[in-house]
N, C-alpha and C. Protein backbone atom coordinates (compact mmCIF):
# COMPACT_ATOMS: atom_id res chain seq x y z
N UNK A 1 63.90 -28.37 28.79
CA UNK A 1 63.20 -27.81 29.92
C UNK A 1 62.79 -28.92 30.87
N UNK A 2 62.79 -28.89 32.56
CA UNK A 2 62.60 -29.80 32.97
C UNK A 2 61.41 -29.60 33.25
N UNK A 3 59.89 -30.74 32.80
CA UNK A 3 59.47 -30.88 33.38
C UNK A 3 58.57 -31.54 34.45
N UNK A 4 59.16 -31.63 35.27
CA UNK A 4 58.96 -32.01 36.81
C UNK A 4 58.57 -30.87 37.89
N UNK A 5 57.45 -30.59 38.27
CA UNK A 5 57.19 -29.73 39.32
C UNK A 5 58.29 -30.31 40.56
N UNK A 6 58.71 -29.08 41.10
CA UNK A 6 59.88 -29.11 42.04
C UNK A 6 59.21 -28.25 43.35
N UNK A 7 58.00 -28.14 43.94
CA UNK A 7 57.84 -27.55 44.88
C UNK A 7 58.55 -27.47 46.22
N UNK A 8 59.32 -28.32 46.53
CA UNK A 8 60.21 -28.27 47.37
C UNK A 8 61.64 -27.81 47.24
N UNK A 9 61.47 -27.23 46.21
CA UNK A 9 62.81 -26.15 45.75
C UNK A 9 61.77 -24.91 45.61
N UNK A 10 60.81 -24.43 46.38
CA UNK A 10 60.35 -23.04 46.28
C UNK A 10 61.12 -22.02 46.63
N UNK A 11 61.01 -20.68 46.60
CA UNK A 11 61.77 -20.07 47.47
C UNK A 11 61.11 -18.70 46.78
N UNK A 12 60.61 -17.75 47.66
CA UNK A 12 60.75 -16.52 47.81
C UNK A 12 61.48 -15.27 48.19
N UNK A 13 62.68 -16.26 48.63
CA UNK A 13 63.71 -14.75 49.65
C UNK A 13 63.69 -13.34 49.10
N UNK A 14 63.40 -13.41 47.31
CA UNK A 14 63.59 -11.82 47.02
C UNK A 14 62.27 -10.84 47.01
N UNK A 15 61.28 -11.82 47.53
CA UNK A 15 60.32 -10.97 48.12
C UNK A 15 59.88 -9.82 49.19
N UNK A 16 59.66 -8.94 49.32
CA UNK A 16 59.08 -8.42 50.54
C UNK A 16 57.71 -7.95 50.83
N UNK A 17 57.37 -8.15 51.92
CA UNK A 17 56.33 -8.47 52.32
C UNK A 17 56.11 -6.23 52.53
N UNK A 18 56.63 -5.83 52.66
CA UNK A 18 57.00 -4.04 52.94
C UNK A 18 57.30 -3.88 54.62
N UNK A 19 57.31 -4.88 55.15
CA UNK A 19 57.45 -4.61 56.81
C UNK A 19 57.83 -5.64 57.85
N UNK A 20 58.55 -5.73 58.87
CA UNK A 20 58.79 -6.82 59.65
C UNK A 20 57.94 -7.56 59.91
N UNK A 21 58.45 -9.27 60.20
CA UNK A 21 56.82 -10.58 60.01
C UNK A 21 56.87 -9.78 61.56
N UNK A 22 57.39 -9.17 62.37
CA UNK A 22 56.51 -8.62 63.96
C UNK A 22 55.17 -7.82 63.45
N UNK A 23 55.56 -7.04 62.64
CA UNK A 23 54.44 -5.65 62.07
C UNK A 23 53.72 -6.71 61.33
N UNK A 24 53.86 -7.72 60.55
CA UNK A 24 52.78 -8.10 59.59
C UNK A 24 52.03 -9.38 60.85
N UNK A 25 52.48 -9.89 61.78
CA UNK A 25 50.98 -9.83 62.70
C UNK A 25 50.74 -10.00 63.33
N UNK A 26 51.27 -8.64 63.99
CA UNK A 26 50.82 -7.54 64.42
C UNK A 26 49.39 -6.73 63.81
N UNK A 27 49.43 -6.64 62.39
CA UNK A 27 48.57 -6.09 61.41
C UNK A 27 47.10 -8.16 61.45
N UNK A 28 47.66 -8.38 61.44
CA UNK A 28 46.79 -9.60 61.31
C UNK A 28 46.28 -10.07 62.72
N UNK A 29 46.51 -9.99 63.90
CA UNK A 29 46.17 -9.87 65.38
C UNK A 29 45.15 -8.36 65.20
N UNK A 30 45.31 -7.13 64.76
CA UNK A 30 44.35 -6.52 64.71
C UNK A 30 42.75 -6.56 64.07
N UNK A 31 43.71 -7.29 62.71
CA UNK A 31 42.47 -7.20 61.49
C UNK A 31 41.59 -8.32 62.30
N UNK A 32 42.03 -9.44 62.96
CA UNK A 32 41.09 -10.51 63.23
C UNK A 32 40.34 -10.03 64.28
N UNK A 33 40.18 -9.18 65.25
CA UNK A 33 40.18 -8.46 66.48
C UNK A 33 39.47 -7.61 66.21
N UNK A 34 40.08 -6.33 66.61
CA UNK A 34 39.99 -4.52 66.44
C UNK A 34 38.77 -4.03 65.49
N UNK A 35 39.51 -4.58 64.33
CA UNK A 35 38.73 -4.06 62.87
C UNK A 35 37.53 -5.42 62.94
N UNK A 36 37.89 -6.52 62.98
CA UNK A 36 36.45 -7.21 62.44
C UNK A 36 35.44 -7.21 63.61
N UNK A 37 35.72 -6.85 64.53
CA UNK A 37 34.63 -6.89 65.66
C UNK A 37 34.05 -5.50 65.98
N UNK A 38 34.35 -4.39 65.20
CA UNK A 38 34.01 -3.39 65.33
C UNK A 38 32.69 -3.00 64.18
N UNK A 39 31.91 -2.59 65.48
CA UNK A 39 30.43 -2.76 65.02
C UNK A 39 30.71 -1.47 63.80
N UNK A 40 29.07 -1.99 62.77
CA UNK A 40 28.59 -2.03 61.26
C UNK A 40 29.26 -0.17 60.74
N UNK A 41 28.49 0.77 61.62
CA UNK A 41 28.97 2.01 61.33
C UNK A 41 30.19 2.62 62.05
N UNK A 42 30.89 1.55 62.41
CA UNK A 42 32.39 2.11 62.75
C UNK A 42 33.50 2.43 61.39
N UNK A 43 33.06 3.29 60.60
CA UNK A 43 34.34 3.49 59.38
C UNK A 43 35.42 4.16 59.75
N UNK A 44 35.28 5.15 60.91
CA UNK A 44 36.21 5.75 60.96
C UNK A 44 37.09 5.20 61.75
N UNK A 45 36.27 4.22 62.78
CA UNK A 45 38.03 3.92 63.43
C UNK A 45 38.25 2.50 62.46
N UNK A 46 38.00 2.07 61.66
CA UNK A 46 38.55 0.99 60.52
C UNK A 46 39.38 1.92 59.40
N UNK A 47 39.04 3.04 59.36
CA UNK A 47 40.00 3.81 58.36
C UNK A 47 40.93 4.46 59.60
N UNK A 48 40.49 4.59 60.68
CA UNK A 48 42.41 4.67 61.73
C UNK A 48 43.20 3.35 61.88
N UNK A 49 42.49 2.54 61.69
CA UNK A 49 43.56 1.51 61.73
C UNK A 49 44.43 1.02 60.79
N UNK A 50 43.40 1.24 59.70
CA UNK A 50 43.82 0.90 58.19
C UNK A 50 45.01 2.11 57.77
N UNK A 51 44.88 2.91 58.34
CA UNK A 51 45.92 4.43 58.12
C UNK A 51 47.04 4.00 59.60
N UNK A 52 46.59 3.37 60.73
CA UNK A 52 48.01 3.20 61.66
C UNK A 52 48.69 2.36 60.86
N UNK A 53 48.35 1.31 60.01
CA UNK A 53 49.40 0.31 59.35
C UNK A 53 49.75 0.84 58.28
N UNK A 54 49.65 1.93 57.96
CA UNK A 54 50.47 2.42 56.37
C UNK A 54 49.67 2.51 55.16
N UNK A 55 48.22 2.25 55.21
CA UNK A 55 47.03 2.03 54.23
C UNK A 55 46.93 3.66 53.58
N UNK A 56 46.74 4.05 52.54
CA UNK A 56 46.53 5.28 52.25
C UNK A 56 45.29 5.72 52.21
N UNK A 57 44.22 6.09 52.88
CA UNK A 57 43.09 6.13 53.15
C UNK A 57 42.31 7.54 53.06
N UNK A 58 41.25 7.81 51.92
CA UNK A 58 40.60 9.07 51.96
C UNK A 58 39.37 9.56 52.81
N UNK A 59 39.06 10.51 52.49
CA UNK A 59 38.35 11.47 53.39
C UNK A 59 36.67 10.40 52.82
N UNK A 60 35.56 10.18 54.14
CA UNK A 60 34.44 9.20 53.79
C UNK A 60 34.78 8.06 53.27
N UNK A 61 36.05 7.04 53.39
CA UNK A 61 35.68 5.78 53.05
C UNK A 61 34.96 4.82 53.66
N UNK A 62 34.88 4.14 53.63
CA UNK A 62 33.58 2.94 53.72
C UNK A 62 33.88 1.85 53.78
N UNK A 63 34.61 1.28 55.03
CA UNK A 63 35.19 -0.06 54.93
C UNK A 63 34.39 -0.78 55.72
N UNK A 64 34.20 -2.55 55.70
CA UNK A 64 33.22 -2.89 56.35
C UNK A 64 33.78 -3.72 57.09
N UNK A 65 33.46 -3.90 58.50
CA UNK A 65 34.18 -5.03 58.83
C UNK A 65 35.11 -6.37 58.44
N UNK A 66 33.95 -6.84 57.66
CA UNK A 66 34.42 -7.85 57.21
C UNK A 66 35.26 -8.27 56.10
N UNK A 67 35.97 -7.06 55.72
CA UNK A 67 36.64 -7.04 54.47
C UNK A 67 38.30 -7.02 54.81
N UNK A 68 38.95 -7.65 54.08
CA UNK A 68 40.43 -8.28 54.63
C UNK A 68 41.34 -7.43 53.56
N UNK A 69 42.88 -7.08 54.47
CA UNK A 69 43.96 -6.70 53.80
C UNK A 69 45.09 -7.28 54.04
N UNK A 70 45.48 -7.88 52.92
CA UNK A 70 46.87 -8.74 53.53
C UNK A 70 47.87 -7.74 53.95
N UNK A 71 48.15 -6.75 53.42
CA UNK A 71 49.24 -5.81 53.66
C UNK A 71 48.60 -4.43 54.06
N UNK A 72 48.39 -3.87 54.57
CA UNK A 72 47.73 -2.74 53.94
C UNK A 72 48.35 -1.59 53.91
N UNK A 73 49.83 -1.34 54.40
CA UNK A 73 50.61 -0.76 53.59
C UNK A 73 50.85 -0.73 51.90
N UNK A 74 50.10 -1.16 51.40
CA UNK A 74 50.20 -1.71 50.00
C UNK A 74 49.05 -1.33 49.44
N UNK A 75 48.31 -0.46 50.07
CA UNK A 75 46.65 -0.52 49.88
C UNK A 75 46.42 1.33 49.72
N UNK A 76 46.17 1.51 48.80
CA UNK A 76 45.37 3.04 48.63
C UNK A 76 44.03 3.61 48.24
N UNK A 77 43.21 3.55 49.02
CA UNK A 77 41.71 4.33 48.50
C UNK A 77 41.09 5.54 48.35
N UNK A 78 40.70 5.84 47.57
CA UNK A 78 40.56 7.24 47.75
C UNK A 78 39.26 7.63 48.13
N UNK A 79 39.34 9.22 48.11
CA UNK A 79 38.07 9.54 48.98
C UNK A 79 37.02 9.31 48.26
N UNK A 80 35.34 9.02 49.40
CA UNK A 80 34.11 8.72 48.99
C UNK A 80 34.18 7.24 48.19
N UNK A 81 35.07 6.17 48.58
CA UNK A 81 34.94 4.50 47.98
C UNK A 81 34.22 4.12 48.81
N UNK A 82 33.70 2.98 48.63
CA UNK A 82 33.36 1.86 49.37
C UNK A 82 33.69 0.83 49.71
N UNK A 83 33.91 -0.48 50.47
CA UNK A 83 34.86 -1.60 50.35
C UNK A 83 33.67 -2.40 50.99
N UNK A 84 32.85 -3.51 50.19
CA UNK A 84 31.77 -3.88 51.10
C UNK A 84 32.29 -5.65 51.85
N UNK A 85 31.24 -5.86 52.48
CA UNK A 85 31.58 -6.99 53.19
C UNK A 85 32.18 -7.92 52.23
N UNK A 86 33.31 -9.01 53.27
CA UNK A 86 34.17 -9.87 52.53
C UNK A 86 34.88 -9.76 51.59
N UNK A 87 35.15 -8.10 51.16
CA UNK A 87 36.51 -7.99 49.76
C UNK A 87 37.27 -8.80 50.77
N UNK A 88 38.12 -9.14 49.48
CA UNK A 88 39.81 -9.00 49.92
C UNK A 88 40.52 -8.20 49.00
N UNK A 89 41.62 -7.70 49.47
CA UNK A 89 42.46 -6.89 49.20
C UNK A 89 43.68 -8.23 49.18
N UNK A 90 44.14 -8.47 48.52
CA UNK A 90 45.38 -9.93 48.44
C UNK A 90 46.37 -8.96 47.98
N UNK A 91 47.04 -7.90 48.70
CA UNK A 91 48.18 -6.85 48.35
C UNK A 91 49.24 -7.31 49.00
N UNK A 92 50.03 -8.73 48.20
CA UNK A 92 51.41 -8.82 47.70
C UNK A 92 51.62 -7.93 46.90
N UNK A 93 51.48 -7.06 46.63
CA UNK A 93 51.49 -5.61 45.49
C UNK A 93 50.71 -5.24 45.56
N UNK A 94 50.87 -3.69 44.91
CA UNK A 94 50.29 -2.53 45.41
C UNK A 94 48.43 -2.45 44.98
N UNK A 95 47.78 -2.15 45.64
CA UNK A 95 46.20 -1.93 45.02
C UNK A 95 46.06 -0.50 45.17
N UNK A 96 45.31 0.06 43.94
CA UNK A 96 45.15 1.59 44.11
C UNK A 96 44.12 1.09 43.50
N UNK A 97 42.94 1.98 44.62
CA UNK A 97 41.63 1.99 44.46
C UNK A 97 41.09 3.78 44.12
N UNK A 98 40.67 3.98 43.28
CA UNK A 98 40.19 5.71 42.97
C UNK A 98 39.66 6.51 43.98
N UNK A 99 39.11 7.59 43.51
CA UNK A 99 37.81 8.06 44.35
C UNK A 99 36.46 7.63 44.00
N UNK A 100 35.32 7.82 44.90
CA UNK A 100 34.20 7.72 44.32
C UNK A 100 34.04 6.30 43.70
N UNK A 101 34.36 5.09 44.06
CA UNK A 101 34.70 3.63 43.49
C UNK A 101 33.36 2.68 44.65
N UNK A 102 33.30 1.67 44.19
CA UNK A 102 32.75 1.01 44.77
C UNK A 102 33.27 -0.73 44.68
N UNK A 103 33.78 -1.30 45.81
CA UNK A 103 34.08 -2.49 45.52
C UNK A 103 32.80 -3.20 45.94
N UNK A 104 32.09 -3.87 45.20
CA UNK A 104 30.78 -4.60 46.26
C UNK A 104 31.82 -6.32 46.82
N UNK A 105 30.45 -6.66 47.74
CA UNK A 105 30.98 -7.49 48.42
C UNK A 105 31.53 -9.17 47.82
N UNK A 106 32.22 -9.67 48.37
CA UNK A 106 33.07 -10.88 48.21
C UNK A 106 33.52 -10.94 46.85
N UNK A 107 34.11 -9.60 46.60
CA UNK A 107 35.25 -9.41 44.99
C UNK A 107 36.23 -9.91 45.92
N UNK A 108 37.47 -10.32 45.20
CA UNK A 108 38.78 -10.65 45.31
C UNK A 108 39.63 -10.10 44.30
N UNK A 109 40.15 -8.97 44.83
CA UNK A 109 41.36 -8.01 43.96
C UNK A 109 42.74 -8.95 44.58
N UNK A 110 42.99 -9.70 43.45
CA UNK A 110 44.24 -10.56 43.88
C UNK A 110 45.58 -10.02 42.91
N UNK A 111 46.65 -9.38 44.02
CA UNK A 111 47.99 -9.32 43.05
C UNK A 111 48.39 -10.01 42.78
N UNK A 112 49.24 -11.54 43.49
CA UNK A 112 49.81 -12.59 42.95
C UNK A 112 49.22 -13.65 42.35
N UNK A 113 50.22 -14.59 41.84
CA UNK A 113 50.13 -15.53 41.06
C UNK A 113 51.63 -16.74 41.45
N UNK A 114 51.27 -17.34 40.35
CA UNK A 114 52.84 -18.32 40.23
C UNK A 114 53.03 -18.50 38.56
N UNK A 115 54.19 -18.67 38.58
CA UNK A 115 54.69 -19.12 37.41
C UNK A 115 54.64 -20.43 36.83
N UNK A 116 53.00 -20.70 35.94
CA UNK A 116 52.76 -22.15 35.93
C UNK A 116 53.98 -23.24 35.20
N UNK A 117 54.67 -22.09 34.32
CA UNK A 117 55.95 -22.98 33.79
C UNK A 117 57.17 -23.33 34.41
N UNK A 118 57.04 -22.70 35.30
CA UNK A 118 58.41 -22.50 36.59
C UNK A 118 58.50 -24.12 37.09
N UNK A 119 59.10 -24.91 37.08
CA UNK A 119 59.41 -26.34 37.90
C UNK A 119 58.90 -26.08 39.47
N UNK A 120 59.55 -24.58 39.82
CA UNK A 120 59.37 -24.08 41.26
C UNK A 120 58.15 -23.42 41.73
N UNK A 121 56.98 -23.27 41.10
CA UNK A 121 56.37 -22.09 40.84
C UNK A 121 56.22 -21.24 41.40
N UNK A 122 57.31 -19.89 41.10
CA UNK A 122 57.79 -18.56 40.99
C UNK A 122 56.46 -18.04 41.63
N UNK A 123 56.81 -17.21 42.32
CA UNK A 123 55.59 -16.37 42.70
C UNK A 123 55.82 -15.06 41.68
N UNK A 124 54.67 -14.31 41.36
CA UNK A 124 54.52 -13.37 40.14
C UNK A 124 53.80 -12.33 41.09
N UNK A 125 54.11 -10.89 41.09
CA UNK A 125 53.08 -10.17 41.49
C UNK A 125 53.23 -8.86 40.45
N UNK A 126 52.10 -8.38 40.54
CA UNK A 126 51.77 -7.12 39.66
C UNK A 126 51.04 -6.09 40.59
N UNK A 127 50.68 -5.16 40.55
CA UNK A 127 49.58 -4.24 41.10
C UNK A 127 48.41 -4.28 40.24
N UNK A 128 47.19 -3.82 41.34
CA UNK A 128 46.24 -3.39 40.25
C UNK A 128 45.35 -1.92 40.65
N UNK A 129 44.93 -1.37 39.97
CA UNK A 129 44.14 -0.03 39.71
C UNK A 129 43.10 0.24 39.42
N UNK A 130 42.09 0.49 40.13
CA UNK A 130 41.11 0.65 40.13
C UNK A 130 40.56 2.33 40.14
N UNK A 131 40.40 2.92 38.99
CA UNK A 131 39.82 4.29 38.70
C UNK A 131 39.11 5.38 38.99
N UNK A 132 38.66 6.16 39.29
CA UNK A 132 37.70 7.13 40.00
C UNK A 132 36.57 6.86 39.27
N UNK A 133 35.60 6.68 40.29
CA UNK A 133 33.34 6.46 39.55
C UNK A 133 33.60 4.74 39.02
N UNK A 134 34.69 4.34 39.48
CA UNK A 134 34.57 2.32 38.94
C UNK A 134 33.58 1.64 40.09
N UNK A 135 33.16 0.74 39.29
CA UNK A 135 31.98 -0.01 40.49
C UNK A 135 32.39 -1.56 39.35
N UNK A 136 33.13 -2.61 40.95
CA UNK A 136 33.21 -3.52 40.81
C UNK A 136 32.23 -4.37 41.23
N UNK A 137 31.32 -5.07 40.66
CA UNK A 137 30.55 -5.37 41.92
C UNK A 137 30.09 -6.99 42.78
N UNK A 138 29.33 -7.09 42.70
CA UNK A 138 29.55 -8.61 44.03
C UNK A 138 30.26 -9.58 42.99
N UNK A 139 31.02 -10.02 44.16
CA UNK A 139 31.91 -11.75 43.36
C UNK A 139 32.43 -11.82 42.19
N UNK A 140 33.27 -10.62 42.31
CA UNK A 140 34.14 -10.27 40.88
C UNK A 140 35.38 -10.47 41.78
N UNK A 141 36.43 -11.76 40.69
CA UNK A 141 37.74 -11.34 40.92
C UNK A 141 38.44 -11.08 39.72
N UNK A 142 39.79 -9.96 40.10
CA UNK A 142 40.47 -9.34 39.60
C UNK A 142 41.53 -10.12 39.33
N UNK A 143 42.29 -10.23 38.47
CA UNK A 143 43.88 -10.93 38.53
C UNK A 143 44.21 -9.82 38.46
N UNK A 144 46.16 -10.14 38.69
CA UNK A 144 46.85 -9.72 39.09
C UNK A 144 47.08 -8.64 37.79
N UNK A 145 47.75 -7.42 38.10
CA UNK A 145 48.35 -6.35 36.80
C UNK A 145 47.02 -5.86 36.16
N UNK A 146 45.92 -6.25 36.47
CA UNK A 146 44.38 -5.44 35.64
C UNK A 146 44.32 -4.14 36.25
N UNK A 147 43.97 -3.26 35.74
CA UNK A 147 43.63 -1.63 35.67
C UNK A 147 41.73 -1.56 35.13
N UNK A 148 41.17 -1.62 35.80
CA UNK A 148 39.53 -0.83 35.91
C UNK A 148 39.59 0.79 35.47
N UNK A 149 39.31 1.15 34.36
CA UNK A 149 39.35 2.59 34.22
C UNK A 149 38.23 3.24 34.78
N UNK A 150 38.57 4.50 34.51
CA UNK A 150 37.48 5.60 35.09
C UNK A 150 36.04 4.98 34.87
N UNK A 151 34.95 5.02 35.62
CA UNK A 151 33.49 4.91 35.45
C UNK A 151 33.10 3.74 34.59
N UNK A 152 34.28 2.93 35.03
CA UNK A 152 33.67 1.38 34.33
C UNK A 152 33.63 0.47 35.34
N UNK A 153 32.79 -0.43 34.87
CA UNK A 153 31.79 -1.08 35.62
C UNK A 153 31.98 -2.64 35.44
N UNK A 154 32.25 -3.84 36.34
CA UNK A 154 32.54 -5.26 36.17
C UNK A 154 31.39 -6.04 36.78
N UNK A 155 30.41 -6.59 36.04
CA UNK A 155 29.21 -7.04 36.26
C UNK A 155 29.55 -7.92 37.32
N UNK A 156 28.41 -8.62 38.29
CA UNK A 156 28.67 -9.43 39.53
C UNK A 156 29.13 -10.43 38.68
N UNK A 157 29.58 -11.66 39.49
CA UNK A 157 30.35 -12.88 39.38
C UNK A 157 31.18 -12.62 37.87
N UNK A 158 31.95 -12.00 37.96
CA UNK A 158 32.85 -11.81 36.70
C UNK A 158 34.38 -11.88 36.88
N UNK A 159 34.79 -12.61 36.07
CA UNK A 159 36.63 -12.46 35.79
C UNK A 159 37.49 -12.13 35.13
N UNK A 160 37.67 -11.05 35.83
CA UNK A 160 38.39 -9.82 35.08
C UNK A 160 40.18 -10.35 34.64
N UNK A 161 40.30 -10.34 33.50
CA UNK A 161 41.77 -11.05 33.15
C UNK A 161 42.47 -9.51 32.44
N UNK A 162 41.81 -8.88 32.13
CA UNK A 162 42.31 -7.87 31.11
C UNK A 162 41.53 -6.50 31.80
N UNK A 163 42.64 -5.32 31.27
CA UNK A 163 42.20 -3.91 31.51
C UNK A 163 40.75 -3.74 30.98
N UNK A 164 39.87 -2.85 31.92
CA UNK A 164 38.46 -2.76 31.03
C UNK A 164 38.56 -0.70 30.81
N UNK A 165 38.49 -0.81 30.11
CA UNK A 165 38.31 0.56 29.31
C UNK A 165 37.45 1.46 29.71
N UNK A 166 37.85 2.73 30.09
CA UNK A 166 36.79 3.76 31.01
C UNK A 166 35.68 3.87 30.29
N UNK A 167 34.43 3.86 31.11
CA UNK A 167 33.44 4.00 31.00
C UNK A 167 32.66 3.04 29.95
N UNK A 168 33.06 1.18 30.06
CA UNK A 168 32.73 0.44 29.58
C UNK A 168 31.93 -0.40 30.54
N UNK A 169 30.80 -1.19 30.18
CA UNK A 169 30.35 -2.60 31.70
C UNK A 169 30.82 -3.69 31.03
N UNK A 170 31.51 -4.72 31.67
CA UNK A 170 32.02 -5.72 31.56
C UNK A 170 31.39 -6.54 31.80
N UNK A 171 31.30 -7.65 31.57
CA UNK A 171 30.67 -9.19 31.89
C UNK A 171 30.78 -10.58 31.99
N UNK A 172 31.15 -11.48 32.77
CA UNK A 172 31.49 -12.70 32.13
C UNK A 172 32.85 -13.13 32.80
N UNK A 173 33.18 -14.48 31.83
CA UNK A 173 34.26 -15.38 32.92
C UNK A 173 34.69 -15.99 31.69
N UNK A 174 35.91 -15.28 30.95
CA UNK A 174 36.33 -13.73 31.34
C UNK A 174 35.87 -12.91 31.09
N UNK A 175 35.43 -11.79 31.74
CA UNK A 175 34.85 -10.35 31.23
C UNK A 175 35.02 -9.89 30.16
N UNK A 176 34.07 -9.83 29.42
CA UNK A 176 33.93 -8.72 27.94
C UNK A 176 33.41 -7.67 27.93
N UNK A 177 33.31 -6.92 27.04
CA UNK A 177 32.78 -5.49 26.95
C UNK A 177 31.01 -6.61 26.68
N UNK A 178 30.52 -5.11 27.40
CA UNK A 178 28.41 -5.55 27.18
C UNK A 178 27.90 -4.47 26.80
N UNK A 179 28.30 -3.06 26.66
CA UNK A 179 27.62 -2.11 26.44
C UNK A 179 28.68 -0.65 27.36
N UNK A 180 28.46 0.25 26.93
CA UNK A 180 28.68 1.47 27.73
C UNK A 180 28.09 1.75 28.76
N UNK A 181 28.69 2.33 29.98
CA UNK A 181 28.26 2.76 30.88
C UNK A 181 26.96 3.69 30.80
N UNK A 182 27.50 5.71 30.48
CA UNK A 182 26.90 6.73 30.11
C UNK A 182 27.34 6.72 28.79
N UNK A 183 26.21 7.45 28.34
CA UNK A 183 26.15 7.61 26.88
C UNK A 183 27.06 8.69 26.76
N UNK A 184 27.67 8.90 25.57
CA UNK A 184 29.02 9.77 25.27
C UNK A 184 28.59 11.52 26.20
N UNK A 185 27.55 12.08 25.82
CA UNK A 185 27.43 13.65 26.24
C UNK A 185 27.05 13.20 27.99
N UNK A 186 26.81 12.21 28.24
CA UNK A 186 26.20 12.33 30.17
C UNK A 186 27.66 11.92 30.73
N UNK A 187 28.92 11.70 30.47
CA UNK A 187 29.66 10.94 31.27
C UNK A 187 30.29 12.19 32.43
């Protein structure tokens, strides 16, 4: 195996981004603009914009200015979420966010990666999923391919490496189970 990091033999060509680099920014001339300068209770025209670029967007979401989508064709939320100041959405792959969810502010739901064994390092992407009643909350990031189940919960500053199990609270760097959400008969 060689190893020698080779970064100058990178290459992505079999990637796609889901849309022409005109449309992707195009989408990034808005987000810096349109959407982030649009005052605090503007959701609805941040969920028209987020829906003119291909975003799948439900009925009452809650996006905040200041919260970023690399793609957002790649991006699905469902109705009654929240997205608070400074997420990012890093959708080189797909993010599906539930209903009724809450991302609090400056999480980082990141799809990609690299391939630390790669000489080249490979870019890696996965999706991730986020559940109906999940509450991620401040300064949690996600890696890439994690699934948040139903009504579970990722304590602030936490790093989520692994699926967390519906209706579990997570904790920690990396996140562990800390206790149940609702007790078995309230969920």
């Amino acid at each position: 195996m060689n190893n020698n990091v080779e970064l100058n033999k990178y290459n992505q060509d079999w990637y796609s981004r889901g849309r022409s680099k005109l449309i992707v920014m195009l989408w990034w001339f808005v987000q810096s603009t349109l959407f982030r300068l649009s005052l605090h209770n503007m959701y609805g025209w941040r969920r028209f914009l987020l829906i003119l670029f291909g975003a799948k967007i439900g009925k009452g979401v809650r996006v905040r200015a200041s919260a970023k989508f690399l793609y957002p064709w790649k991006v699905e939320i469902g109705n009654h979420s929240w997205i608070g100041d400074q997420v990012e959405f890093y959708s080189l792959d797909y993010i599906k966010v539930g209903e009724q969810c809450v991302i609090s502010q400056k999480s980082y739901l990141c799809t990609g990666s690299h391939d630390i064994q790669d000489p080249q390092f490979g870019l890696v992407t996965k999706p991730i999923l986020i559940e109906n009643g999940a509450w991620v909350a401040t300064d949690v990031f996600v890696y890439p391919g994690v699934s948040i189940r139903e009504k579970a919960v990722v304590a602030a500053r936490s790093t989520v490496t692994k699926d967390v199990p519906r209706n579990e609270v997570h904790a920690g760097m990396p996140a562990k189970f800390l206790k149940f959400r609702f007790e078995e008969g309230n969920q």
